[in-house]
C-alpha atoms as a PDB file:
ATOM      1  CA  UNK A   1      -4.834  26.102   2.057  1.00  0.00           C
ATOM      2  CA  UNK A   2      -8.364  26.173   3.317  1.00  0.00           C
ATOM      3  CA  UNK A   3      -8.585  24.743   7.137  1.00  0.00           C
ATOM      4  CA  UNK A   4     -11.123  22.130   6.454  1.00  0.00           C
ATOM      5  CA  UNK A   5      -8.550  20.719   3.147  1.00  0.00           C
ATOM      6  CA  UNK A   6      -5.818  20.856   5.977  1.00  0.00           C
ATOM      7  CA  UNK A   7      -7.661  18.904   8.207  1.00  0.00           C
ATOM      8  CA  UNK A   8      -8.885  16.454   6.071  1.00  0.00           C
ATOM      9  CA  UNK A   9      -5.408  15.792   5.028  1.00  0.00           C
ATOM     10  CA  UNK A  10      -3.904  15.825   7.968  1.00  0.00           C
ATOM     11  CA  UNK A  11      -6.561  13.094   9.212  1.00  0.00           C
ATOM     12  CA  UNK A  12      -6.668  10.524   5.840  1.00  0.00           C
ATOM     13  CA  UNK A  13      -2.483  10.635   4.920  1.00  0.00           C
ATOM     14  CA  UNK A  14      -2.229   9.274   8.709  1.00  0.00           C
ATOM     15  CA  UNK A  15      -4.992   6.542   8.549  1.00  0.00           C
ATOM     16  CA  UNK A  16      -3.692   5.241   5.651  1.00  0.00           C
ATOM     17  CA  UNK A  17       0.090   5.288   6.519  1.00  0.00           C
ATOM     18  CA  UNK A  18      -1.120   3.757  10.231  1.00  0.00           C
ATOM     19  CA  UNK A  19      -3.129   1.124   8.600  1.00  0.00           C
ATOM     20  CA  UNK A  20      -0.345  -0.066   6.270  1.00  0.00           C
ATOM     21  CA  UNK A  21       1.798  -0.056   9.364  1.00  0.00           C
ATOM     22  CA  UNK A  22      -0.297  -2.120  11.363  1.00  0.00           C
ATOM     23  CA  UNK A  23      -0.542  -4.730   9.057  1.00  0.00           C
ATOM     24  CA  UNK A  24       2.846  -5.385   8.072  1.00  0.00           C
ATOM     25  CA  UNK A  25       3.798  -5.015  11.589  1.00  0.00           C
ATOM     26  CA  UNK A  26       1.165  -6.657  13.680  1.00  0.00           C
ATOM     27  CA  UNK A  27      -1.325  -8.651  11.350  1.00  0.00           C
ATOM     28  CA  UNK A  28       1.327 -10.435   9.416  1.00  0.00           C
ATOM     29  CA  UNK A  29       3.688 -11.394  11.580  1.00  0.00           C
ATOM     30  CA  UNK A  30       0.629 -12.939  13.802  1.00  0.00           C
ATOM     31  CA  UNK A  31      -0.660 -14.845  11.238  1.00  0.00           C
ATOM     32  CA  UNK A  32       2.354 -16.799  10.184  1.00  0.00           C
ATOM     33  CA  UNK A  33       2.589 -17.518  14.315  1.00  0.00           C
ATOM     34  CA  UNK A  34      -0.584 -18.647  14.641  1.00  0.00           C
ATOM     35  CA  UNK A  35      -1.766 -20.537  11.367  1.00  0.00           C
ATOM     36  CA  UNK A  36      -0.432 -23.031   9.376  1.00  0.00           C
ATOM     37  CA  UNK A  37       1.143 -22.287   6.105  1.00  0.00           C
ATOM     38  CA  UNK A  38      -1.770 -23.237   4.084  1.00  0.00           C
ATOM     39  CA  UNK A  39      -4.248 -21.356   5.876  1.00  0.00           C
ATOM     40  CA  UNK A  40      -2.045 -18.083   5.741  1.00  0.00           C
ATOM     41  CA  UNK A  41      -1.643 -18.374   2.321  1.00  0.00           C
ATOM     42  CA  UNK A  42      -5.143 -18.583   1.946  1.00  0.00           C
ATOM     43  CA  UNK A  43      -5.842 -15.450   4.008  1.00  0.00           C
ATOM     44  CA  UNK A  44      -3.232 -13.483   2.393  1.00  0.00           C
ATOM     45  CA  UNK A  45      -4.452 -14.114  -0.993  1.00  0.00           C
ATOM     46  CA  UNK A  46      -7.660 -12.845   0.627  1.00  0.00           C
ATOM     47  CA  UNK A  47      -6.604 -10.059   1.943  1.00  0.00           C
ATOM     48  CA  UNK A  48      -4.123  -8.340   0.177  1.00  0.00           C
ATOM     49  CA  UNK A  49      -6.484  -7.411  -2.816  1.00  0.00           C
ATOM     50  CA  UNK A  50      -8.949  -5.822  -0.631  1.00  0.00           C
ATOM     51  CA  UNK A  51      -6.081  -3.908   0.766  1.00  0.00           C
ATOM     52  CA  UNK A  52      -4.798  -2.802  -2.027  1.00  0.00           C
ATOM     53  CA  UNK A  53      -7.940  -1.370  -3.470  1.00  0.00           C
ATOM     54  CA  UNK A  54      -8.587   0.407  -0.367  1.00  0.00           C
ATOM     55  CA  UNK A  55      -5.273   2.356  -0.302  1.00  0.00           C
ATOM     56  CA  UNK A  56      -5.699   2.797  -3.643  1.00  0.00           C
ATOM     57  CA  UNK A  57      -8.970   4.689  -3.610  1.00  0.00           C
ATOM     58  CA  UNK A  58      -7.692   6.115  -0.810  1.00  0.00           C
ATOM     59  CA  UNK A  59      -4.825   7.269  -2.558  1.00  0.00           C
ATOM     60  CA  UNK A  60      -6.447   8.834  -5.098  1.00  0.00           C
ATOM     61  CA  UNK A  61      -9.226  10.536  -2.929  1.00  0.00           C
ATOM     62  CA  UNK A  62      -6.279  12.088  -1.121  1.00  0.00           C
ATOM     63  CA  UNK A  63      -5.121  12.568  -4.664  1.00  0.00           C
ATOM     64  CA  UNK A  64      -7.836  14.533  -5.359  1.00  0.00           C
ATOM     65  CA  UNK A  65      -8.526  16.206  -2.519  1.00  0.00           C
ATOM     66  CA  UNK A  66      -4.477  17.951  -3.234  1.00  0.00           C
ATOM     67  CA  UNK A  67      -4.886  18.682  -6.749  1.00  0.00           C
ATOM     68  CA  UNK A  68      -7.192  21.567  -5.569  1.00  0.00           C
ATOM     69  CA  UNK A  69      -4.293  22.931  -3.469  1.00  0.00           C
ATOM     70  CA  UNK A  70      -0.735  21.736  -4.744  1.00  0.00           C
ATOM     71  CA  UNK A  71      -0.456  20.272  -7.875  1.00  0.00           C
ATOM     72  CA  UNK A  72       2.839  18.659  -6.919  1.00  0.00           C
ATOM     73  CA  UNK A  73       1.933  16.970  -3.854  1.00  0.00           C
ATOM     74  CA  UNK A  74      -1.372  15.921  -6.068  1.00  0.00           C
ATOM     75  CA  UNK A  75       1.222  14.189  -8.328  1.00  0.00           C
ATOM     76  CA  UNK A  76       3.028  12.228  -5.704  1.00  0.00           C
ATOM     77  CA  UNK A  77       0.086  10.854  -4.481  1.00  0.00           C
ATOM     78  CA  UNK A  78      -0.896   9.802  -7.777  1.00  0.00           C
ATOM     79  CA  UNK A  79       2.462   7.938  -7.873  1.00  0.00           C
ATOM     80  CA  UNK A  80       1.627   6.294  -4.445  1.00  0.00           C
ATOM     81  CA  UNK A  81      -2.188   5.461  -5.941  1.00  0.00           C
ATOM     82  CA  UNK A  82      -0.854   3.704  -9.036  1.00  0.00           C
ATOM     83  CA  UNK A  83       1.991   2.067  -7.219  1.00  0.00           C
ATOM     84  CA  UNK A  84      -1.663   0.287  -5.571  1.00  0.00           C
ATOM     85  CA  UNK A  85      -3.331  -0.309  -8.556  1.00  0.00           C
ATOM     86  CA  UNK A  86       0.125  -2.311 -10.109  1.00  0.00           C
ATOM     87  CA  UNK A  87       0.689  -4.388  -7.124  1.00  0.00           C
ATOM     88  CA  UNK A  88      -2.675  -5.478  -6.798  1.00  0.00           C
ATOM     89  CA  UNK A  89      -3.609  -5.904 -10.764  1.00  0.00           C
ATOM     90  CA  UNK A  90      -0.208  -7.003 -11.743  1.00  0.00           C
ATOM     91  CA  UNK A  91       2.717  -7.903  -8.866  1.00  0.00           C
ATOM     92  CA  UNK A  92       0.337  -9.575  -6.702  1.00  0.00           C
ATOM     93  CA  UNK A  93      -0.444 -11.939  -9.604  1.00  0.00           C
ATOM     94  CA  UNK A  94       3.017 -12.790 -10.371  1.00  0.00           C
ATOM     95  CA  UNK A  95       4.265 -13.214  -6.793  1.00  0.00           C
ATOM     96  CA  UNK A  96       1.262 -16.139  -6.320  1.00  0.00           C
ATOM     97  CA  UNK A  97       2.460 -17.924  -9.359  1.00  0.00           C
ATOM     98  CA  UNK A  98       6.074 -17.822  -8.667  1.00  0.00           C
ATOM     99  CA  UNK A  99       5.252 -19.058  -5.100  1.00  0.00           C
ATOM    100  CA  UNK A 100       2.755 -22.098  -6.822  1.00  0.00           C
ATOM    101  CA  UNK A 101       5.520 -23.043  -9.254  1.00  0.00           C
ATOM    102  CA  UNK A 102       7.637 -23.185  -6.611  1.00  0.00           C
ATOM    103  CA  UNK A 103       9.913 -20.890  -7.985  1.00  0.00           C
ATOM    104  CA  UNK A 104      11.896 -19.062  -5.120  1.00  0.00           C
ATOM    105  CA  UNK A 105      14.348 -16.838  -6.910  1.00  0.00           C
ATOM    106  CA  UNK A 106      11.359 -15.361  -8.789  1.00  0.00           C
ATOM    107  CA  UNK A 107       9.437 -15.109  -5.632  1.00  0.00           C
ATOM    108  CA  UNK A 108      12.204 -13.541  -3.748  1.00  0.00           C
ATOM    109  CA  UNK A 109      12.602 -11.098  -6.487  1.00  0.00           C
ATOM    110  CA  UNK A 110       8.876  -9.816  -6.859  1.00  0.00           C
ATOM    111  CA  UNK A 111       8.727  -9.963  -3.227  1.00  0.00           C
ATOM    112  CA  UNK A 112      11.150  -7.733  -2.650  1.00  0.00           C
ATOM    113  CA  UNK A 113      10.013  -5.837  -5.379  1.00  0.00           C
ATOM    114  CA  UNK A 114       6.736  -5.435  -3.505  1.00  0.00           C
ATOM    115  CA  UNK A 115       8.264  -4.629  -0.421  1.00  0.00           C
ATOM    116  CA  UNK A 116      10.700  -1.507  -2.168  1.00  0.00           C
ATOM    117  CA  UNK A 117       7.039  -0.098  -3.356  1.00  0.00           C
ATOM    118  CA  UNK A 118       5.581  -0.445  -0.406  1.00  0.00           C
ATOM    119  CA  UNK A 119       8.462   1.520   1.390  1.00  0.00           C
ATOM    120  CA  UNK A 120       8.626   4.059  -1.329  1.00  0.00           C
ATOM    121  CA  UNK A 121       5.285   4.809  -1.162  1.00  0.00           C
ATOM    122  CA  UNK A 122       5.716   5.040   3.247  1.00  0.00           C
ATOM    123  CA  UNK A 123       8.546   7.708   2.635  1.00  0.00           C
ATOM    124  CA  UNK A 124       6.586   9.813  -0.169  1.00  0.00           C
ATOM    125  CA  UNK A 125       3.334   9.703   2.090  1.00  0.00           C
ATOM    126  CA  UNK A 126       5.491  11.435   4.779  1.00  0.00           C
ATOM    127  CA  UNK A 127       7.068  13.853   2.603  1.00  0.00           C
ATOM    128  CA  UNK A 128       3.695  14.806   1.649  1.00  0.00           C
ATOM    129  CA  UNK A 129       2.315  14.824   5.136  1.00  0.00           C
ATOM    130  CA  UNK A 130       5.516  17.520   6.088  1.00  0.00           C
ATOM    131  CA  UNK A 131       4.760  19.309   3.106  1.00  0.00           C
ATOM    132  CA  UNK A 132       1.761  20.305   3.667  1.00  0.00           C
END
């Protein structure tokens, strides 16, 4: 693999995997310390479009950026793009409306949904990062 395609990968598969960390991690758990429920549901519907589009172009600029070198590892991150793209266009969507209708089994279940996507897409970014 050329150097530069190295490094660039070796930089953006971090800041992406960092970011999602930091959120779920620090972000979250401040805001439902510090604002009312109302106000974090607000923010979270807010937020969690914006980023879901950005690690999803990000996804698929990494996505990209591998196709040129591994084909395979191009692939994976094309699962980890479009596991983006369904959460934000889709999951997201239902997860608001089960939590409006008051609906807590559903929401529990999409939630948790969300959360098992989110994880898988943690562990394939770190295969991929040792992979390359």
């Amino acid at each position: 693999m050329p150097e530069i395609i190295n490094i660039i990968i070796k930089f953006l598969i971090p800041s992406l995997f960092g970011g999602l960390i930091f959120f779920a991690s620090v972000v979250a758990p401040t805001l439902f310390k510090t604002l009312d429920e109302n106000n974090a549901r607000v923010f979270l519907r807010s937020i969690f479009p914006k980023i879901y589009l950005y690690s999803g172009i990000l996804s698929l600029i990494i996505t990209i950026i591998l196709f040129f070198v591994n084909f395979f590892l191009s692939f994976i991150f094309l699962i980890i793009a479009i596991g983006y793209f369904y959460s934000r266009q889709f999951l997201m969507h239902k997860i608001n409306l089960a939590s409006d209708e008051k609906k807590q089994s559903d929401f529990k279940k999409l939630h948790r949904f969300s959360v098992i996507i989110f994880i898988t897409q943690l562990i394939l970014m770190t295969m991929v990062y040792f992979l390359i």
